[in-house]
N, C-alpha and C. Protein backbone atom coordinates (compact mmCIF):
# COMPACT_ATOMS: atom_id res chain seq x y z
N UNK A 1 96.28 117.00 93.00
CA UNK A 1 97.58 116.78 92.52
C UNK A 1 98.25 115.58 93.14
N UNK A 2 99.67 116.06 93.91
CA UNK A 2 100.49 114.76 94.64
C UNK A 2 99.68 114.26 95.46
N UNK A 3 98.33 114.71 96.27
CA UNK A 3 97.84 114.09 97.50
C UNK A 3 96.69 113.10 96.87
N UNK A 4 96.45 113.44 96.35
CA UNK A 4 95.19 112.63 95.20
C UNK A 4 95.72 111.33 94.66
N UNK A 5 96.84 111.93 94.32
CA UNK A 5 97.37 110.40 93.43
C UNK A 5 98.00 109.75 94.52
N UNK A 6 98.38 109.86 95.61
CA UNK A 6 99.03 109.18 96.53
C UNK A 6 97.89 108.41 96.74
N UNK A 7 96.93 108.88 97.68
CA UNK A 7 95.50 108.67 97.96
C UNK A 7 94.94 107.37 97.19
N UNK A 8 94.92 107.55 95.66
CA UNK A 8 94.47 106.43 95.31
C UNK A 8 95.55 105.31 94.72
N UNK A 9 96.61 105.65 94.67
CA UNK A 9 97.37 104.33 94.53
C UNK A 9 97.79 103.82 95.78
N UNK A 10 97.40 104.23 97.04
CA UNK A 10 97.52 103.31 98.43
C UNK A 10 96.04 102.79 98.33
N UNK A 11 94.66 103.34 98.36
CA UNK A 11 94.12 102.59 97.93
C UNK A 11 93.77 101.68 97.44
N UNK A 12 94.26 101.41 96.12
CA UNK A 12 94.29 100.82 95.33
C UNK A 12 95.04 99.58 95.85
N UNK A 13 96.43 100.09 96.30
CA UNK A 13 97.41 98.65 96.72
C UNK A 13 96.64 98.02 98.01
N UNK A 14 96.38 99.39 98.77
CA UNK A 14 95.13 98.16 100.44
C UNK A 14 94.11 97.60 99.67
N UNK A 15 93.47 97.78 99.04
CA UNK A 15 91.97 96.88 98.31
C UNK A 15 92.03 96.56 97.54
N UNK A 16 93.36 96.17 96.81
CA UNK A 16 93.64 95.20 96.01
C UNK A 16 94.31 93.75 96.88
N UNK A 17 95.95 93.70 96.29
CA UNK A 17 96.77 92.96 96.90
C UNK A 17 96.80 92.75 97.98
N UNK A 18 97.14 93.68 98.50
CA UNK A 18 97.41 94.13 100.46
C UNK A 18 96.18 92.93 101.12
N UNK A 19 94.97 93.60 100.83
CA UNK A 19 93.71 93.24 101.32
C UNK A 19 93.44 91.98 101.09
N UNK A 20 93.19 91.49 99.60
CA UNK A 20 93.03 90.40 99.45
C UNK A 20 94.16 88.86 100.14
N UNK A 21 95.01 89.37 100.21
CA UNK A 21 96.19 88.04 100.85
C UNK A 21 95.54 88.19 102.22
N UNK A 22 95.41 89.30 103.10
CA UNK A 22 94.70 89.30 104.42
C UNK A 22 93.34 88.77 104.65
N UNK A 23 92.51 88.93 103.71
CA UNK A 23 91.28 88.20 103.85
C UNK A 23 90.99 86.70 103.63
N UNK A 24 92.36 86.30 102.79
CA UNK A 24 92.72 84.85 102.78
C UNK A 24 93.04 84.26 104.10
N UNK A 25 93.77 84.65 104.68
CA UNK A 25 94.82 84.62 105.83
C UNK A 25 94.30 84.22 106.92
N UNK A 26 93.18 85.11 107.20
CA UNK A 26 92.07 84.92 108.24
C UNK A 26 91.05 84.04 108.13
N UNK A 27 90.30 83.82 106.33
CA UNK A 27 89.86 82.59 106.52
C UNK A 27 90.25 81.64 107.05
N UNK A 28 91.35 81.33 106.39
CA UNK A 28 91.78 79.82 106.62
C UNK A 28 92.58 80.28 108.00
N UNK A 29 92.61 81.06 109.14
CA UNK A 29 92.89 80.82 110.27
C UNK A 29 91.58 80.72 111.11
N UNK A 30 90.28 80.92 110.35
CA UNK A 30 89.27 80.65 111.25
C UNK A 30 88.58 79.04 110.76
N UNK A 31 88.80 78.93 109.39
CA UNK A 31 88.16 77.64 109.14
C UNK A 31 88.85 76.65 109.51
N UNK A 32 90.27 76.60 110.02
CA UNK A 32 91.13 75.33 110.61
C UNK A 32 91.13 75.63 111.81
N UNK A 33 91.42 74.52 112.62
CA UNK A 33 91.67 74.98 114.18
C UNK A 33 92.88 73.86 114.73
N UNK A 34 93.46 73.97 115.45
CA UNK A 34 94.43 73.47 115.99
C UNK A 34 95.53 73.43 115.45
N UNK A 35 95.99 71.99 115.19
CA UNK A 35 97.19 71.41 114.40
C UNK A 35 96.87 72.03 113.27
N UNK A 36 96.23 71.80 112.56
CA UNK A 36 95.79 71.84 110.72
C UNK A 36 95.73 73.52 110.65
N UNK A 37 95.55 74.33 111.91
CA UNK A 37 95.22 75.14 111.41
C UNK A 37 97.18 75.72 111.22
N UNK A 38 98.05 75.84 112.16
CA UNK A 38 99.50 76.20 111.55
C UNK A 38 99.64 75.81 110.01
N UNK A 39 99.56 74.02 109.94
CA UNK A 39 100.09 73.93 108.79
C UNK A 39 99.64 74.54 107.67
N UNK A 40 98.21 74.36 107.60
CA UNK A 40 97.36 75.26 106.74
C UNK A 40 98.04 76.44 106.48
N UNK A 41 97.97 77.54 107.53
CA UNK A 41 98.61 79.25 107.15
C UNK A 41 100.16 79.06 106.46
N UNK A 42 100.92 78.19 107.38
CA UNK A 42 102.28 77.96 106.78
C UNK A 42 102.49 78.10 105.78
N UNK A 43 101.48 76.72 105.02
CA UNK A 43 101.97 76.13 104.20
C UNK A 43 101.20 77.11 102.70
N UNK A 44 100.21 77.96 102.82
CA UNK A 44 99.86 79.00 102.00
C UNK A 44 101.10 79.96 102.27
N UNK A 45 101.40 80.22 103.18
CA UNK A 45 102.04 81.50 103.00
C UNK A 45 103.34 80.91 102.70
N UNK A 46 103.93 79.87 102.14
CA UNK A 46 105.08 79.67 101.44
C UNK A 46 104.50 79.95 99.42
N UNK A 47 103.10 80.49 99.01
CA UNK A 47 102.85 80.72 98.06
C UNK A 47 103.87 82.12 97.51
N UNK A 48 103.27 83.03 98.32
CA UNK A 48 103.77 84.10 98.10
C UNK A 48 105.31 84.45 97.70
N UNK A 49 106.01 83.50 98.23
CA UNK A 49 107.65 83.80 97.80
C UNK A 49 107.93 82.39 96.90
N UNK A 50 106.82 81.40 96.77
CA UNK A 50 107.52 80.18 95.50
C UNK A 50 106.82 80.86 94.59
N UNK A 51 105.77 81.28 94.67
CA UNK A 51 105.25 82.91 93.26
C UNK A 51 106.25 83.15 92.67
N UNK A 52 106.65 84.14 93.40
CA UNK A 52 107.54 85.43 93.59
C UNK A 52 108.79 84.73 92.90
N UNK A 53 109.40 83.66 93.08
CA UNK A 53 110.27 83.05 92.85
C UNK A 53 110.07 81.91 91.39
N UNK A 54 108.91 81.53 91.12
CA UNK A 54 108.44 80.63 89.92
C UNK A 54 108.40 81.52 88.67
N UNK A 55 107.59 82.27 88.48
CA UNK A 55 106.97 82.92 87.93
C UNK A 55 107.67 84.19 86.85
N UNK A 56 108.69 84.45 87.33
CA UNK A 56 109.71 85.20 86.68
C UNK A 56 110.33 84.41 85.63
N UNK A 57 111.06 83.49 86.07
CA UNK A 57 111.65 82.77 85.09
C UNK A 57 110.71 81.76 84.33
N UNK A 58 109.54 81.38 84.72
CA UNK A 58 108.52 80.94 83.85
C UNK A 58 108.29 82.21 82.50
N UNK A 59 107.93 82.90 83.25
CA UNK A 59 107.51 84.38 82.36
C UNK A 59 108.35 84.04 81.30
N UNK A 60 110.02 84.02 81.34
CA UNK A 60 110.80 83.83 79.93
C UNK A 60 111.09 83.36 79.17
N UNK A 61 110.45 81.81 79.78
CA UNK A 61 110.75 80.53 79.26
C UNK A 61 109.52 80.67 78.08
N UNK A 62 108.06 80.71 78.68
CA UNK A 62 106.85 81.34 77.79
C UNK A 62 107.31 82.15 77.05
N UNK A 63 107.55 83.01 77.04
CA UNK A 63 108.27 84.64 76.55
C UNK A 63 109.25 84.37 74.90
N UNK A 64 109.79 83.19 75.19
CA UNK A 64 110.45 82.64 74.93
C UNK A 64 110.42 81.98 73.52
N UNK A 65 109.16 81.18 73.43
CA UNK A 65 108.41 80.25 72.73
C UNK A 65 107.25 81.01 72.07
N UNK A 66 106.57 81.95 72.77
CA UNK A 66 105.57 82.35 71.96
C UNK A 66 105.08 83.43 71.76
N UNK A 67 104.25 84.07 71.52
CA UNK A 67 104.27 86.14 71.23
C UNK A 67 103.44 86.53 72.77
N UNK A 68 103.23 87.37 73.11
CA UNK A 68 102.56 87.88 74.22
C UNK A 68 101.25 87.90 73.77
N UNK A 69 100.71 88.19 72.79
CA UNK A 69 99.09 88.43 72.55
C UNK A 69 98.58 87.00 72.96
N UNK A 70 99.11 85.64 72.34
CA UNK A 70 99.31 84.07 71.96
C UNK A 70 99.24 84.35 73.78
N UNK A 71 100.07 84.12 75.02
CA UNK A 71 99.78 83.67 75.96
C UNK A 71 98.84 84.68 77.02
N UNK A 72 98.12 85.91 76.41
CA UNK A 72 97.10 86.39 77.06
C UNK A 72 95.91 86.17 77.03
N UNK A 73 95.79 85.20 75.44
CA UNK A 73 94.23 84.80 75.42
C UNK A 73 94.11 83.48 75.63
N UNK A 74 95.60 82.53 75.95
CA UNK A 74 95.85 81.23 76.49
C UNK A 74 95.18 81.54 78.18
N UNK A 75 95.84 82.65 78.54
CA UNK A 75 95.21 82.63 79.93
C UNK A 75 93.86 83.17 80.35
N UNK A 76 93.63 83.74 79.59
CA UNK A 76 92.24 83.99 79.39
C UNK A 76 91.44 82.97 79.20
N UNK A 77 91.53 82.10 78.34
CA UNK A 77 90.96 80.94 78.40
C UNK A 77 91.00 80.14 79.21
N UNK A 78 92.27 79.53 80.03
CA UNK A 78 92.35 78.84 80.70
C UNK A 78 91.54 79.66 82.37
N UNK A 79 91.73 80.56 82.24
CA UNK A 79 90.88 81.09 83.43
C UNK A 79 89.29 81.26 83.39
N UNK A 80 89.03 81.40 82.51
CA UNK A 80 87.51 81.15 82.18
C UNK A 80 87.19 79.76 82.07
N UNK A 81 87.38 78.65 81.56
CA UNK A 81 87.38 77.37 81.63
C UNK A 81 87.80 76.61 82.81
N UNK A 82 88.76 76.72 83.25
CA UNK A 82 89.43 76.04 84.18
C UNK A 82 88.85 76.54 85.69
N UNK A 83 89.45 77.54 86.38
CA UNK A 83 88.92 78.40 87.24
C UNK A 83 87.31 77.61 87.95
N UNK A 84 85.89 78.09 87.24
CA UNK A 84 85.03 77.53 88.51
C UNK A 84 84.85 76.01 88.11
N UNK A 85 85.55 75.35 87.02
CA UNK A 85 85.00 74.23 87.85
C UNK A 85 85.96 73.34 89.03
N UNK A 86 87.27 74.10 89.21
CA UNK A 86 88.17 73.61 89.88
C UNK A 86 87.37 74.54 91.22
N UNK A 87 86.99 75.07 91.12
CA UNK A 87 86.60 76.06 92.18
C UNK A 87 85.03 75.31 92.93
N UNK A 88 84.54 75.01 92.33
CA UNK A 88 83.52 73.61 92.23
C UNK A 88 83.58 72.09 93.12
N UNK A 89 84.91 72.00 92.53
CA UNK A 89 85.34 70.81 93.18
C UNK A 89 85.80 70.96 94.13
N UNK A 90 86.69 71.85 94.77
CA UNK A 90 87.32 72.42 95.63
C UNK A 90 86.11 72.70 97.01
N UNK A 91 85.01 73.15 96.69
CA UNK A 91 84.07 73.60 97.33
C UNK A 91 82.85 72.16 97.66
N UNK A 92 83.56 71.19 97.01
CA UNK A 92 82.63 70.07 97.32
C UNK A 92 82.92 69.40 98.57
N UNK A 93 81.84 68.91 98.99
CA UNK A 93 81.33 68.19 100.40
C UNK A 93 80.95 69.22 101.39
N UNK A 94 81.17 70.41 101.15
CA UNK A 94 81.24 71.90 102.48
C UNK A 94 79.72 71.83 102.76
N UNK A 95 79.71 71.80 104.09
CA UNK A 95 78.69 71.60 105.02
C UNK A 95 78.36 72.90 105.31
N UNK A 96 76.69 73.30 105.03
CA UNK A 96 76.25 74.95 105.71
C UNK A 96 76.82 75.45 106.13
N UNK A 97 77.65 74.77 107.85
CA UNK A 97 78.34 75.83 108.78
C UNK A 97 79.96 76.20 108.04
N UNK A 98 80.31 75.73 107.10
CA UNK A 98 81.08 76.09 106.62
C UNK A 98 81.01 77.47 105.54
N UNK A 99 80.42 77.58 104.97
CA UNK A 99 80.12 78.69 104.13
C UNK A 99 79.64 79.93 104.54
N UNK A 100 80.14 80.30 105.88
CA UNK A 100 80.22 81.72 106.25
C UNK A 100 81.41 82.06 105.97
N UNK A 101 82.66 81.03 105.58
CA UNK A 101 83.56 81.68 105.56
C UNK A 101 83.96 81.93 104.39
């Protein structure tokens, strides 16, 4: 009953969201070191609240202009297309000892 469903929607929020921003967090506090490495965390973790803060009023402006079905298979597309090869490039020049992380 109540303990079950508690159970898996904390779940769910630690190994989803929760988890994933933390496993970011720590990369990039182990793959930078020194100087680069503050600005680095800083300057990601100002994502989370220009998100939080973009994205709403984007939502209406879209919302706005075109039907919801129209910008789910826009993003669908654009995430299937776009996504690995930016992810590609992003990952270019990385040297062996880099890709443990």
């Amino acid at each position: 009953g109540c303990v079950s469903c508690t159970v898996a929607v904390s779940s769910c929020w630690l190994c989803g969201r929760g988890l994933m921003a933390e496993v970011a967090s720590v990369t990039r506090a182990r793959y930078f070191d020194g100087f680069t490495r503050g600005r680095c965390v800083s300057l990601a973790a100002l994502g989370f609240p220009g998100g939080q803060a973009l994205f709403p009023a984007m939502s209406v402006v879209v919302l706005a202009h075109f039907q919801w079905r129209d910008i789910w298979l826009t993003s669908a597309v654009l995430i299937l297309f776009a996504v690995p090869p930016l992810a590609l490039l992003l990952l270019k020049g990385h040297t062996p000892d880099t890709r443990r992380f």
